[in-house]
PDB file of N, CA and C in Angstrom:
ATOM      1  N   UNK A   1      11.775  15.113  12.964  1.00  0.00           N
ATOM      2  CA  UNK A   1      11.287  13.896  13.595  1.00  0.00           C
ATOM      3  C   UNK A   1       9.765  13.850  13.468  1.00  0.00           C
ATOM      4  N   UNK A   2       9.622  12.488  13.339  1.00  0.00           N
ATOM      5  CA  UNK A   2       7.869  12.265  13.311  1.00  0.00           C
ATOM      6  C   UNK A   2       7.595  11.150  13.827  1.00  0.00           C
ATOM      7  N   UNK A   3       6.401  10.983  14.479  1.00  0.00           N
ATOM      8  CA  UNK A   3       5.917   9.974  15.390  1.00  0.00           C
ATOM      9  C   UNK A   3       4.815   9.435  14.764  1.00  0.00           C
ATOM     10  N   UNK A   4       4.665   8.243  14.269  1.00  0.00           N
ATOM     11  CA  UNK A   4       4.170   6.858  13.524  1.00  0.00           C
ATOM     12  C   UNK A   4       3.781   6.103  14.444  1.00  0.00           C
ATOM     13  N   UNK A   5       3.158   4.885  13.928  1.00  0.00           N
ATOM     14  CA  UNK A   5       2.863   3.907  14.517  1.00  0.00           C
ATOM     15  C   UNK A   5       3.273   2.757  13.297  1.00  0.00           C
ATOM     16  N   UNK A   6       4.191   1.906  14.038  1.00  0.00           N
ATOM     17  CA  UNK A   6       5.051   0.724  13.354  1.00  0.00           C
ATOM     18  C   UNK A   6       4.117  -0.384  13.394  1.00  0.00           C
ATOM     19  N   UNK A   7       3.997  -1.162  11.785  1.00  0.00           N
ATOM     20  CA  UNK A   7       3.154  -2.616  11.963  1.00  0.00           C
ATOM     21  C   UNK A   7       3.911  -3.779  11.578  1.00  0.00           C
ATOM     22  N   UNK A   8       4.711  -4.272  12.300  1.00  0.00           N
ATOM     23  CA  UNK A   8       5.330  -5.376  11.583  1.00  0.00           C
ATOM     24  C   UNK A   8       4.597  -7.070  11.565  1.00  0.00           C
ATOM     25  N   UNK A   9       4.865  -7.487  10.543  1.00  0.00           N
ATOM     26  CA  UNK A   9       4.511  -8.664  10.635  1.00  0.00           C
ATOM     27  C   UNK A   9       4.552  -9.717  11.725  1.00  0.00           C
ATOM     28  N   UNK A  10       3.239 -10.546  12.177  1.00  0.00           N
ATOM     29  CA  UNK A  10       3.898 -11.027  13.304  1.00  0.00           C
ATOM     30  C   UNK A  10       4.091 -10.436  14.563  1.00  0.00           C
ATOM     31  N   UNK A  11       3.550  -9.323  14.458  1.00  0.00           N
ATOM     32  CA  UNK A  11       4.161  -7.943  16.211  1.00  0.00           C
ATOM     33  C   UNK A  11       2.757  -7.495  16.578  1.00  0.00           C
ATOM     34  N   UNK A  12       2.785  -7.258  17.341  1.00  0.00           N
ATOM     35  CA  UNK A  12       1.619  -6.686  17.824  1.00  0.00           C
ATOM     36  C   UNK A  12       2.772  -4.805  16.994  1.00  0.00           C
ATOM     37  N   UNK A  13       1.652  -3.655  16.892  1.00  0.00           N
ATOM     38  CA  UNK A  13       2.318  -2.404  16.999  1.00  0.00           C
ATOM     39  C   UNK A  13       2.406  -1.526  17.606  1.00  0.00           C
ATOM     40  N   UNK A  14       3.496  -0.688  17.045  1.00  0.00           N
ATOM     41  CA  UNK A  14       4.062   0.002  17.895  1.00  0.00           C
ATOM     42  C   UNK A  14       4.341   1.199  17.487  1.00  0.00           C
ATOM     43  N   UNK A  15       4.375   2.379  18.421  1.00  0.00           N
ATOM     44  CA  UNK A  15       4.782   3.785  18.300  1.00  0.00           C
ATOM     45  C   UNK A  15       6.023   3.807  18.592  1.00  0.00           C
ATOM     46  N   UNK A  16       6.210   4.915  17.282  1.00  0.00           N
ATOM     47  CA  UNK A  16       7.887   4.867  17.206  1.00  0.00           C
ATOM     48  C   UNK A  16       7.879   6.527  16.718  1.00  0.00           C
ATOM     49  N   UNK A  17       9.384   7.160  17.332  1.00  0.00           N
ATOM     50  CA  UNK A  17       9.453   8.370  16.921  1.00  0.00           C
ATOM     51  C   UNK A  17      10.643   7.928  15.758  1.00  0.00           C
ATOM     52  N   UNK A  18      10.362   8.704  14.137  1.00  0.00           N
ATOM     53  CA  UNK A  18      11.237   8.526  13.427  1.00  0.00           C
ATOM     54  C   UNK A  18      11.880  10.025  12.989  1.00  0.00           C
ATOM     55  N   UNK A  19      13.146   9.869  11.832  1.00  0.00           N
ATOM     56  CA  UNK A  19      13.878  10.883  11.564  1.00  0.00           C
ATOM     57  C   UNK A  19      12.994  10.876  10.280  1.00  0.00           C
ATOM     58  N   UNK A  20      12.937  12.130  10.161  1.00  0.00           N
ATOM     59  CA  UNK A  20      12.075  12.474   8.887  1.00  0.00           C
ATOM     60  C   UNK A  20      12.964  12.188   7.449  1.00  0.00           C
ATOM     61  N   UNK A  21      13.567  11.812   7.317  1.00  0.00           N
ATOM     62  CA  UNK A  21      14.161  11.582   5.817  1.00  0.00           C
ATOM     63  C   UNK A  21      14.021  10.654   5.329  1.00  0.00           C
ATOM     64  N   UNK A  22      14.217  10.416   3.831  1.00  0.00           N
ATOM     65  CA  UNK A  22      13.340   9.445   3.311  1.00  0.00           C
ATOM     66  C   UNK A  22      14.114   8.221   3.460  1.00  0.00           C
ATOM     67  N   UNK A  23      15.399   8.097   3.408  1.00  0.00           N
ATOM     68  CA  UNK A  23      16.289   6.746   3.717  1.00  0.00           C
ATOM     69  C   UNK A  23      15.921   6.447   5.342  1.00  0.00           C
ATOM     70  N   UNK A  24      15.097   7.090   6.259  1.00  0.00           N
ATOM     71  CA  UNK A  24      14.574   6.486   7.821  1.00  0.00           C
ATOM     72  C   UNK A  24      13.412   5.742   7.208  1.00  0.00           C
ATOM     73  N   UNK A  25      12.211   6.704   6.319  1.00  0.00           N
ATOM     74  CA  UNK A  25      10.844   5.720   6.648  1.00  0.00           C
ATOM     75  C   UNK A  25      11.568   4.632   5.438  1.00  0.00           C
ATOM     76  N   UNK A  26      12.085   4.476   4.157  1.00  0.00           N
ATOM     77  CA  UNK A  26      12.915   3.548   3.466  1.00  0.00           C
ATOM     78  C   UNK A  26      13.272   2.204   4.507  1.00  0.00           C
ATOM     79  N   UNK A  27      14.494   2.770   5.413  1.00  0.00           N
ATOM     80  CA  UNK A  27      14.465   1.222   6.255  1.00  0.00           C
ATOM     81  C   UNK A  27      13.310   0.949   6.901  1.00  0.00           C
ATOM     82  N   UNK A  28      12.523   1.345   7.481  1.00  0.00           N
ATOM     83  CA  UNK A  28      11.356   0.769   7.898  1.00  0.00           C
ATOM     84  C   UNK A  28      10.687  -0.169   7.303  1.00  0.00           C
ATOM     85  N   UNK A  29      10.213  -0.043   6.083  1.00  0.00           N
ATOM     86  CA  UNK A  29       9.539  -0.737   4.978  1.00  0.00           C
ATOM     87  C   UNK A  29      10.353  -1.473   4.466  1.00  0.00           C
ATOM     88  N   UNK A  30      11.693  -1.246   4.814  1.00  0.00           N
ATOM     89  CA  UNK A  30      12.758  -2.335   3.829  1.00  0.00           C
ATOM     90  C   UNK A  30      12.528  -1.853   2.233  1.00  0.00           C
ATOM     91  N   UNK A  31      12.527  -0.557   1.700  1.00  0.00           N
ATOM     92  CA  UNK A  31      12.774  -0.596   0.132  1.00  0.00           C
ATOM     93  C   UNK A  31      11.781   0.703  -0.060  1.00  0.00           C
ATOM     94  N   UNK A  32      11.552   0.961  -1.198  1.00  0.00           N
ATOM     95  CA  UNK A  32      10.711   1.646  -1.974  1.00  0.00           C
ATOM     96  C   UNK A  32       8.848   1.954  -1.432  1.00  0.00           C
ATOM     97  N   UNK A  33       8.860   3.484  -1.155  1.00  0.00           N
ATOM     98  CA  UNK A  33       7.657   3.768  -0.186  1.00  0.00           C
ATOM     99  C   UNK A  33       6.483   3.701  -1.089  1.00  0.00           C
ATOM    100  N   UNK A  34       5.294   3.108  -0.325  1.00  0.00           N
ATOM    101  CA  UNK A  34       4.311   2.809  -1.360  1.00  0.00           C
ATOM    102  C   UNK A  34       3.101   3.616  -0.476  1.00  0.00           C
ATOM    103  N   UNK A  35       2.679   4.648  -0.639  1.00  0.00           N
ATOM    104  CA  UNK A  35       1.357   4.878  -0.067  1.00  0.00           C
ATOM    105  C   UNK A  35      -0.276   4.003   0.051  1.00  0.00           C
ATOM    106  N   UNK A  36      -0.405   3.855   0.964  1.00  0.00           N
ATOM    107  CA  UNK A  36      -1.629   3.164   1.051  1.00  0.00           C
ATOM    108  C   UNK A  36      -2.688   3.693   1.669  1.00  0.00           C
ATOM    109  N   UNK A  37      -3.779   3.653   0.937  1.00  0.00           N
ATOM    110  CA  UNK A  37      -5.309   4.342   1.418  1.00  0.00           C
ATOM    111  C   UNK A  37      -6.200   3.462   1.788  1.00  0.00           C
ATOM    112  N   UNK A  38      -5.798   2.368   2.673  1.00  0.00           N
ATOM    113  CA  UNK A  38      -6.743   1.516   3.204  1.00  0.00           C
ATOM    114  C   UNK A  38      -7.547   2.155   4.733  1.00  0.00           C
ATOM    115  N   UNK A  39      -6.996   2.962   5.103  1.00  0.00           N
ATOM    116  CA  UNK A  39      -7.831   3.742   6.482  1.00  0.00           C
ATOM    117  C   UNK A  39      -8.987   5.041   6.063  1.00  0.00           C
ATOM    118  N   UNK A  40      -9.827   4.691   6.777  1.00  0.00           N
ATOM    119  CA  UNK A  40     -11.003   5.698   6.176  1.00  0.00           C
ATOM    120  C   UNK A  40     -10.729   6.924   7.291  1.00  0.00           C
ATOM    121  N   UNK A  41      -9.435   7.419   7.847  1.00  0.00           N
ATOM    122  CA  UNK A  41      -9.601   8.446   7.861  1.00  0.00           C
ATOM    123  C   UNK A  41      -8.492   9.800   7.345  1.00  0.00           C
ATOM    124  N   UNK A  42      -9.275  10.793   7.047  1.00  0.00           N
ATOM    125  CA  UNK A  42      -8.919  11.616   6.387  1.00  0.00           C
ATOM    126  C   UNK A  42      -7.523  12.294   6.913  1.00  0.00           C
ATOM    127  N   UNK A  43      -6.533  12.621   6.053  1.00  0.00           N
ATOM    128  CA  UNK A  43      -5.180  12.826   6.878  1.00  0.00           C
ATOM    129  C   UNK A  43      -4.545  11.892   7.485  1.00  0.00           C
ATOM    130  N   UNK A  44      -4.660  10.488   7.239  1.00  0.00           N
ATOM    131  CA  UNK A  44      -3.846   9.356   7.873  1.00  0.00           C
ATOM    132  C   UNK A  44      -3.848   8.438   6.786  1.00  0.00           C
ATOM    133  N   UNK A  45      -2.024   8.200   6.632  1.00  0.00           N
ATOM    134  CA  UNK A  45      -1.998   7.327   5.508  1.00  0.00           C
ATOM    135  C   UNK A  45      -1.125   5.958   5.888  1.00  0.00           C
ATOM    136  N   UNK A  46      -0.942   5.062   5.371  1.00  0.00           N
ATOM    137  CA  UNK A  46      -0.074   4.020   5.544  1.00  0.00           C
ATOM    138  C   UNK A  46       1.020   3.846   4.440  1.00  0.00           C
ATOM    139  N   UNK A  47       1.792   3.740   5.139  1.00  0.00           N
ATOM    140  CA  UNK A  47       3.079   3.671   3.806  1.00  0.00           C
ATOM    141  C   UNK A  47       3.867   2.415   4.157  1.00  0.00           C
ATOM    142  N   UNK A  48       3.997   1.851   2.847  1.00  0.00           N
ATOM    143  CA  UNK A  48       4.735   0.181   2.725  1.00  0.00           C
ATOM    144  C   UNK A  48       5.445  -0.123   1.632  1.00  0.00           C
ATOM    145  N   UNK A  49       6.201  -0.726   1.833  1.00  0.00           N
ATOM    146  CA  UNK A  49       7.165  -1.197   0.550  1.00  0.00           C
ATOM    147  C   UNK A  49       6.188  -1.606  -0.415  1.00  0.00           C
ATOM    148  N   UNK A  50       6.623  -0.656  -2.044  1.00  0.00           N
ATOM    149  CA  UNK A  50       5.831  -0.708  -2.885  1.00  0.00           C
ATOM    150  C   UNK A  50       5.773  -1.960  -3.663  1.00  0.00           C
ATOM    151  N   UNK A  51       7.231  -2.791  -3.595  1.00  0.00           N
ATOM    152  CA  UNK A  51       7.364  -3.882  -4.206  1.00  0.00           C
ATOM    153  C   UNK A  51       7.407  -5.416  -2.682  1.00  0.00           C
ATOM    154  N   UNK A  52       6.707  -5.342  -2.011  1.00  0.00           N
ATOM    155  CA  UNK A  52       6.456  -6.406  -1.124  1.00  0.00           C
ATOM    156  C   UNK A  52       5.900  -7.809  -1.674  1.00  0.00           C
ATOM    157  N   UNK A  53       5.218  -7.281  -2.109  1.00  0.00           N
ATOM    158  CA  UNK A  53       4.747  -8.733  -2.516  1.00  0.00           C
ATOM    159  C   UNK A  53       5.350  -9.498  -3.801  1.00  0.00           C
ATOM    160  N   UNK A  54       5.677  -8.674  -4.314  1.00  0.00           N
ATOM    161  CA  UNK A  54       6.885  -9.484  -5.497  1.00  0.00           C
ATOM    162  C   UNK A  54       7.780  -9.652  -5.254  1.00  0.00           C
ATOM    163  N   UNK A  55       8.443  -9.160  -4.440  1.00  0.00           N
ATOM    164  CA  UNK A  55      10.049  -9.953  -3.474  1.00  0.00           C
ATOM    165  C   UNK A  55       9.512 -11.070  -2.438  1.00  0.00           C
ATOM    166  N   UNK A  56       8.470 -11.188  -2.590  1.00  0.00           N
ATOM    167  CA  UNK A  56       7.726 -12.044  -1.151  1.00  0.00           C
ATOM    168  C   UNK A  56       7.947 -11.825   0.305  1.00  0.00           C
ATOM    169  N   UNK A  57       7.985 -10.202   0.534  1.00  0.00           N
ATOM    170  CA  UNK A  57       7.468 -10.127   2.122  1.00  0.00           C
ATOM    171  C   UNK A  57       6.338 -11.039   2.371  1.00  0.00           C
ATOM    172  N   UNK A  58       6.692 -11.392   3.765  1.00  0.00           N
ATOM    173  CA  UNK A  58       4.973 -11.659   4.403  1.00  0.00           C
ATOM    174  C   UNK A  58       4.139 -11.088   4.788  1.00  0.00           C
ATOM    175  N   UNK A  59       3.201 -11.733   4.965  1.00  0.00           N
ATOM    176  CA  UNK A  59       2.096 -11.170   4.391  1.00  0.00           C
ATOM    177  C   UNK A  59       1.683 -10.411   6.252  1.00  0.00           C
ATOM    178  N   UNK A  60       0.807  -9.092   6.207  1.00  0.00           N
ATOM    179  CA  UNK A  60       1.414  -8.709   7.435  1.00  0.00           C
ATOM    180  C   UNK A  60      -0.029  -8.072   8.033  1.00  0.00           C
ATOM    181  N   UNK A  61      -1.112  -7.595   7.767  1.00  0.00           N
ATOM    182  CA  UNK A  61      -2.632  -7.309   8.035  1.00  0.00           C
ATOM    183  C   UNK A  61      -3.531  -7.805   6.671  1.00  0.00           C
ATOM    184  N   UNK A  62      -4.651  -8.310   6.808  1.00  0.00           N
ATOM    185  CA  UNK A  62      -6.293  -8.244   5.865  1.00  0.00           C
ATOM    186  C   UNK A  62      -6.568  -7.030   6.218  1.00  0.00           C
ATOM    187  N   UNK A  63      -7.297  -6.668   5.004  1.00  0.00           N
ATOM    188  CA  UNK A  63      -7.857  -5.465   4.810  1.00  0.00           C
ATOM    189  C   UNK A  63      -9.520  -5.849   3.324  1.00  0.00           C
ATOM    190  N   UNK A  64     -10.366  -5.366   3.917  1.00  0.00           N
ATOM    191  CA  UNK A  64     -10.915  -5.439   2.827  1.00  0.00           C
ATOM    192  C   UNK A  64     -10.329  -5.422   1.391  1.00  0.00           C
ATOM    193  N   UNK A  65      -9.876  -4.475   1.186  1.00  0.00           N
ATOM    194  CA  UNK A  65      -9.640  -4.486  -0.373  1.00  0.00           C
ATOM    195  C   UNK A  65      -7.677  -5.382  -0.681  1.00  0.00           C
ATOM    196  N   UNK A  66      -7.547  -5.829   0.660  1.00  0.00           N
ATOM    197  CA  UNK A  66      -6.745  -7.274   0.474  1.00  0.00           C
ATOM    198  C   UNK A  66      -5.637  -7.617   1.193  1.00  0.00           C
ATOM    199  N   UNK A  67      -4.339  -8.072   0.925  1.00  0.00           N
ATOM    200  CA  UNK A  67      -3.454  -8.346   2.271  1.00  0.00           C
ATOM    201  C   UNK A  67      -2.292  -6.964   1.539  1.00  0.00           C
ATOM    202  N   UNK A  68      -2.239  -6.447   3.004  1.00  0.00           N
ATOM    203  CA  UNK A  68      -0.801  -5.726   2.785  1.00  0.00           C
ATOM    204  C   UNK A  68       0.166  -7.032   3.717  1.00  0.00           C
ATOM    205  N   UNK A  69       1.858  -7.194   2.909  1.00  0.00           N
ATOM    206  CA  UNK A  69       2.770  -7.717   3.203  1.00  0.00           C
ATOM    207  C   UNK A  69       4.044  -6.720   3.465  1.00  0.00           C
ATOM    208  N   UNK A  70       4.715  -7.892   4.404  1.00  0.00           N
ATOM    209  CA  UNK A  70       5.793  -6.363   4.784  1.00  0.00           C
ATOM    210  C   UNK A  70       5.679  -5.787   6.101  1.00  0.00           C
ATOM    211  N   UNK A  71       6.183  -4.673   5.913  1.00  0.00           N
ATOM    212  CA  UNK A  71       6.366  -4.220   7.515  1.00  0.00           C
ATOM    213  C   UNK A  71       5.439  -2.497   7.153  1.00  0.00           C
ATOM    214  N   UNK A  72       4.456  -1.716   7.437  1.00  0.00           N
ATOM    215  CA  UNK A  72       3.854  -0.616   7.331  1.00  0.00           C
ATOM    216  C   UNK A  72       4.483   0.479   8.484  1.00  0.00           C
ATOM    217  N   UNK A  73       4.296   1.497   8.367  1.00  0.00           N
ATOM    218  CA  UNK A  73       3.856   2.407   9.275  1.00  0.00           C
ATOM    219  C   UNK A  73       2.663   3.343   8.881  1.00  0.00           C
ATOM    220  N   UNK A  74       2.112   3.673   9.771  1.00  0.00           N
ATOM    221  CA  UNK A  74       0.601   4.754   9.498  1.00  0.00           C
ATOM    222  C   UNK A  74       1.575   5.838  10.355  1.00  0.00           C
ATOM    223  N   UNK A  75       1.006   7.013   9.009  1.00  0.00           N
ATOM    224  CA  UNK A  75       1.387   8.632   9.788  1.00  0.00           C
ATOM    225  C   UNK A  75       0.566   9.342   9.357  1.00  0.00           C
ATOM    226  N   UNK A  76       1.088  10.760   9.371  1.00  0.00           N
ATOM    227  CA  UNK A  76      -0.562  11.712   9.180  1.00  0.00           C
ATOM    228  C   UNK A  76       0.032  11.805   7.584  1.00  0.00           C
ATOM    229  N   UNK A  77      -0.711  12.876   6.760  1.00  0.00           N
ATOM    230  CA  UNK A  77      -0.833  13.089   5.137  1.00  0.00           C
ATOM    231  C   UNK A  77      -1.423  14.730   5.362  1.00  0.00           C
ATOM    232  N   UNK A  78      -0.620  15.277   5.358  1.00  0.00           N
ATOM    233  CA  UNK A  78      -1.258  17.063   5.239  1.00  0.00           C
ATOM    234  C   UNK A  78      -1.213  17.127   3.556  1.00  0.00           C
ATOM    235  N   UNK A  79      -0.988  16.380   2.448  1.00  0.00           N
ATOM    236  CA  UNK A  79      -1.661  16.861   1.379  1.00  0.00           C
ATOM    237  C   UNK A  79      -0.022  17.065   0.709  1.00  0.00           C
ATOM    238  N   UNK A  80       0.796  17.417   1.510  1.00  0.00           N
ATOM    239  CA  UNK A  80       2.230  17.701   0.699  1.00  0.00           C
ATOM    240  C   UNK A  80       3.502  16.759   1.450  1.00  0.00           C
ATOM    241  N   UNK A  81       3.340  16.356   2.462  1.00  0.00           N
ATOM    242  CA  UNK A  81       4.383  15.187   2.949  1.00  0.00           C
ATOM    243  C   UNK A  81       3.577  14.660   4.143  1.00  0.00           C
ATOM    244  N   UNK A  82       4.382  13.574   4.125  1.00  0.00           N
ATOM    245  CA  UNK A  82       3.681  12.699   5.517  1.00  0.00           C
ATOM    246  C   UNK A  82       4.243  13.582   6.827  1.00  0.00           C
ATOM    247  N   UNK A  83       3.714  13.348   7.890  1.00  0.00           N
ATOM    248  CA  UNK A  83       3.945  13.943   9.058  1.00  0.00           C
ATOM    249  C   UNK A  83       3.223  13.004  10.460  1.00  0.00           C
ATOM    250  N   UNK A  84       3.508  13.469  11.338  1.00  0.00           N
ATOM    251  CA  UNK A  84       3.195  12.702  12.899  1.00  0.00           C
ATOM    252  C   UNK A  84       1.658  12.868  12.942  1.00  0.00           C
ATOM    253  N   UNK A  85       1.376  12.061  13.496  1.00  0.00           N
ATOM    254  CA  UNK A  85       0.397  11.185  13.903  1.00  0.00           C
ATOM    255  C   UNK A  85      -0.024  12.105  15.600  1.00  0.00           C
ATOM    256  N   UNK A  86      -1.045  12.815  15.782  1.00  0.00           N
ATOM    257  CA  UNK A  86      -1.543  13.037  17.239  1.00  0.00           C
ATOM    258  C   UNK A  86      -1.037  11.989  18.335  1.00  0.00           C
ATOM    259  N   UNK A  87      -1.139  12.097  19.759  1.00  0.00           N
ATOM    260  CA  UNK A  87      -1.393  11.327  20.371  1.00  0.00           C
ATOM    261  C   UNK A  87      -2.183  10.445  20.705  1.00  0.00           C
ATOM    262  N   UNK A  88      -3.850  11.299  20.294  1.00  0.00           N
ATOM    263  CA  UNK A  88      -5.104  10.506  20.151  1.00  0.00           C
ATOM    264  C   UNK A  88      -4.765   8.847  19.061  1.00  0.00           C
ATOM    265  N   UNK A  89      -4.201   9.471  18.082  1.00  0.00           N
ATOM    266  CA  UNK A  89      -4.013   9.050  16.617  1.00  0.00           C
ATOM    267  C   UNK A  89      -3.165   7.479  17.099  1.00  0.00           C
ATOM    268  N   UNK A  90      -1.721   7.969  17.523  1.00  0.00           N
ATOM    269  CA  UNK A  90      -1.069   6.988  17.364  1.00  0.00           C
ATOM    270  C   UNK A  90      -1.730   5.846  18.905  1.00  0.00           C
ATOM    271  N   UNK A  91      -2.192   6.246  19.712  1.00  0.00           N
ATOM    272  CA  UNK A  91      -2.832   5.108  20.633  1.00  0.00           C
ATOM    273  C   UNK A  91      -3.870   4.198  19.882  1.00  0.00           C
ATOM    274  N   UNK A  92      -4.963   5.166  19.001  1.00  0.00           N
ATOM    275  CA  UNK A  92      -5.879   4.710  18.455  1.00  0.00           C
ATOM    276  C   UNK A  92      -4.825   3.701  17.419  1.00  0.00           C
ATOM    277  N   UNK A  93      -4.376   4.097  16.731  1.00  0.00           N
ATOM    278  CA  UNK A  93      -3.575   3.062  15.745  1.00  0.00           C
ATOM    279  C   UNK A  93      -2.815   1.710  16.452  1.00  0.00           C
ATOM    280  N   UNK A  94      -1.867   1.572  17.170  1.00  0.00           N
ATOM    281  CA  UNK A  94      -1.159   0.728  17.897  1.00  0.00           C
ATOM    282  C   UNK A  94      -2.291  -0.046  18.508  1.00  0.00           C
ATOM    283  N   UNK A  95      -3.866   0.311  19.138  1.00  0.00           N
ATOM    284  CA  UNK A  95      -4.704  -0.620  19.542  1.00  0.00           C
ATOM    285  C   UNK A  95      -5.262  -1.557  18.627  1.00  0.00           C
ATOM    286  N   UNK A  96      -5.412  -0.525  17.734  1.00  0.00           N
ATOM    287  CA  UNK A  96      -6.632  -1.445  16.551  1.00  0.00           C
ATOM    288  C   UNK A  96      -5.401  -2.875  15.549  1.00  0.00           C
ATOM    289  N   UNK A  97      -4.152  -2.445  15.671  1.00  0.00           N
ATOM    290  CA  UNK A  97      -2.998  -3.155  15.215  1.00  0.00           C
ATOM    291  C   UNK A  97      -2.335  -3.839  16.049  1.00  0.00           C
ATOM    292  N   UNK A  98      -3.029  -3.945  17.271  1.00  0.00           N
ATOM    293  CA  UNK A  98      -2.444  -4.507  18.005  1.00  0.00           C
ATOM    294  C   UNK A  98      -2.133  -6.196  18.137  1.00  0.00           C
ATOM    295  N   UNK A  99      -3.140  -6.725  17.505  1.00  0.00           N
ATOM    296  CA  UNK A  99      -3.339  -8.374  17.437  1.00  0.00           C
ATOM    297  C   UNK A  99      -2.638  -8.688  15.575  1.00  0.00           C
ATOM    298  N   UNK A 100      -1.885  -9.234  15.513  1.00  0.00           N
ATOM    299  CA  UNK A 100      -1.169  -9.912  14.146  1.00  0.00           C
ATOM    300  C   UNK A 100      -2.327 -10.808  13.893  1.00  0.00           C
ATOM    301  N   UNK A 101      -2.418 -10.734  12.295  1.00  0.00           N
ATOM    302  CA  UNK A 101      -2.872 -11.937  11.397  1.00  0.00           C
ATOM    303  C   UNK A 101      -1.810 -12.608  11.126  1.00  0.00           C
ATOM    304  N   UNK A 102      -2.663 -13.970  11.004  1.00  0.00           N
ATOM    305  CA  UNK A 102      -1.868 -15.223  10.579  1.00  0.00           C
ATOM    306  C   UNK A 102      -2.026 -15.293   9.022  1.00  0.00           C
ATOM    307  N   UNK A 103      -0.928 -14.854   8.664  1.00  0.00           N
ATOM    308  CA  UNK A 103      -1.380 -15.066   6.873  1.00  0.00           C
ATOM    309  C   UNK A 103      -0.341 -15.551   6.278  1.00  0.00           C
ATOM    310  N   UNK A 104      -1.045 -16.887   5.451  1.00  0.00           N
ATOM    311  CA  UNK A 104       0.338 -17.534   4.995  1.00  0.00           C
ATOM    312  C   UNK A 104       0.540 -16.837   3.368  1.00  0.00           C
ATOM    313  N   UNK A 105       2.115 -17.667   2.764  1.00  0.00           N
ATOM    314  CA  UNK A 105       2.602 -16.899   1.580  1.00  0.00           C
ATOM    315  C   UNK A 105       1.616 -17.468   0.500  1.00  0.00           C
ATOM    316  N   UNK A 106       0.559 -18.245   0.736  1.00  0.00           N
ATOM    317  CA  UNK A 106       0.426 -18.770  -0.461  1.00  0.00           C
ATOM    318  C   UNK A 106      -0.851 -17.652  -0.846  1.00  0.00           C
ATOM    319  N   UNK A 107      -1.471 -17.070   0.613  1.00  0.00           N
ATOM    320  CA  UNK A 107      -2.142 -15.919   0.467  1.00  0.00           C
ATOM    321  C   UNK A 107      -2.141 -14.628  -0.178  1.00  0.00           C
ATOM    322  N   UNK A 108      -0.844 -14.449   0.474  1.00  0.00           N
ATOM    323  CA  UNK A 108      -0.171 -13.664  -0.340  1.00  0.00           C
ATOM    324  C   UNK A 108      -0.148 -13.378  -1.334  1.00  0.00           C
ATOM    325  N   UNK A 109       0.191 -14.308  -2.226  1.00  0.00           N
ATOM    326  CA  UNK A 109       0.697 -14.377  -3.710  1.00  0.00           C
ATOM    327  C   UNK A 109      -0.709 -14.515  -4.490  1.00  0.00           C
ATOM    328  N   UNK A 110      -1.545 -15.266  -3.879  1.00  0.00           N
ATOM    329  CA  UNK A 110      -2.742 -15.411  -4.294  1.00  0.00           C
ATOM    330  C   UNK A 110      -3.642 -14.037  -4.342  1.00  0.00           C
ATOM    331  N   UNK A 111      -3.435 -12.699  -3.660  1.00  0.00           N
ATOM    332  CA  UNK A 111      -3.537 -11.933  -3.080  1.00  0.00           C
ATOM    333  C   UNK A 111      -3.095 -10.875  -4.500  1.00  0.00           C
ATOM    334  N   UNK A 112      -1.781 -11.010  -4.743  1.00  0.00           N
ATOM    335  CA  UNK A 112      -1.013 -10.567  -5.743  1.00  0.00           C
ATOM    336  C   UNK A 112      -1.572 -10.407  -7.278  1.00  0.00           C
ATOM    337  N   UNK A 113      -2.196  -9.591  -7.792  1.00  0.00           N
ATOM    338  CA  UNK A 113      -2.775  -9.184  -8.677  1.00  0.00           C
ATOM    339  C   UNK A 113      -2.378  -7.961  -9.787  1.00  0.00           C
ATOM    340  N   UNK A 114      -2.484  -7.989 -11.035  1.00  0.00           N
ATOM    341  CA  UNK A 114      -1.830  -7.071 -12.123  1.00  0.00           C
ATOM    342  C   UNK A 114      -2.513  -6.840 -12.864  1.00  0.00           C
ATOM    343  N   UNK A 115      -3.328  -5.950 -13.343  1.00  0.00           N
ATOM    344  CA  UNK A 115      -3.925  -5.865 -14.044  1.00  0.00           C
ATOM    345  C   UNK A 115      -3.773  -4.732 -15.297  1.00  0.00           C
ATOM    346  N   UNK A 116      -3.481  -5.719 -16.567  1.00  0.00           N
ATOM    347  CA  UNK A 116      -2.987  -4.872 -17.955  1.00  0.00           C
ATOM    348  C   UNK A 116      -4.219  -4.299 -18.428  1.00  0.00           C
ATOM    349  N   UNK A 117      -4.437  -3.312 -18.750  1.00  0.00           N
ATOM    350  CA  UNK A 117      -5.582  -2.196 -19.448  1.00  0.00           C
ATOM    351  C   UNK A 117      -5.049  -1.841 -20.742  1.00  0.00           C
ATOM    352  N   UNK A 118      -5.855  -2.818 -21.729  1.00  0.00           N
ATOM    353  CA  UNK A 118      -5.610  -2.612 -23.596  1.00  0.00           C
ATOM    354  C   UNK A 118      -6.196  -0.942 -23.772  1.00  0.00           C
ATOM    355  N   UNK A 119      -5.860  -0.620 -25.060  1.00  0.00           N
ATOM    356  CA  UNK A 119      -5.964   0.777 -25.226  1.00  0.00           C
ATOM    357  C   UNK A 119      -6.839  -0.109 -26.856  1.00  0.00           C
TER     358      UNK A 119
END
């Protein structure tokens, strides 16, 4: 078991204790786990469905470097699997996530970017 902090679209978030296997954090995200390094701190990662925005989840926090869509959870990152989140950790997380953005799909998609690299 590991203790996260849940961001769903639309929700204010929430701390949740999960089962550590990969078909638990899987339903969470609804699909395929995508690591995300949008938090500047060290040992805390966010993980989200890797294909969200091309199935058209909505669109679910801004972030500087752009919109995550979908549903996230933030847990810790020791370097070899994800793991729980402190207590400090998951209050601090559930506050700062606490207020939903309003982000529509056209953001989203607009948001949605690919970029091919010629050789």
């Amino acid at each position: 078991m590991k203790v996260v902090v849940v961001v769903e679209p639309n929700k204010p978030a929430y701390i949740k204790e999960i089962d550590s296997g990969l078909k638990s954090m899987q339903s969470i995200v609804g699909g395929l786990l995508e690591p995300i390094y949008f938090l500047n701190e060290r040992g805390v990662v966010m993980v989200g469905n890797e294909e969200a925005k091309l199935i058209g989840l909505p669109g679910n926090r801004r972030f500087l470097e752009g919109i995550v869509a979908g549903t996230f959870f933030i847990c810790g990152d020791n370097g070899e699997d994800f793991c729980s989140l402190s207590d400090e950790q998951c209050n601090e997380y559930a506050e700062l996530f606490k207020v939903p953005h309003d982000i529509t799909q056209e953001e989203v998609e607009q948001d949605l970017a690919i970029t091919i690299l010629g050789i």
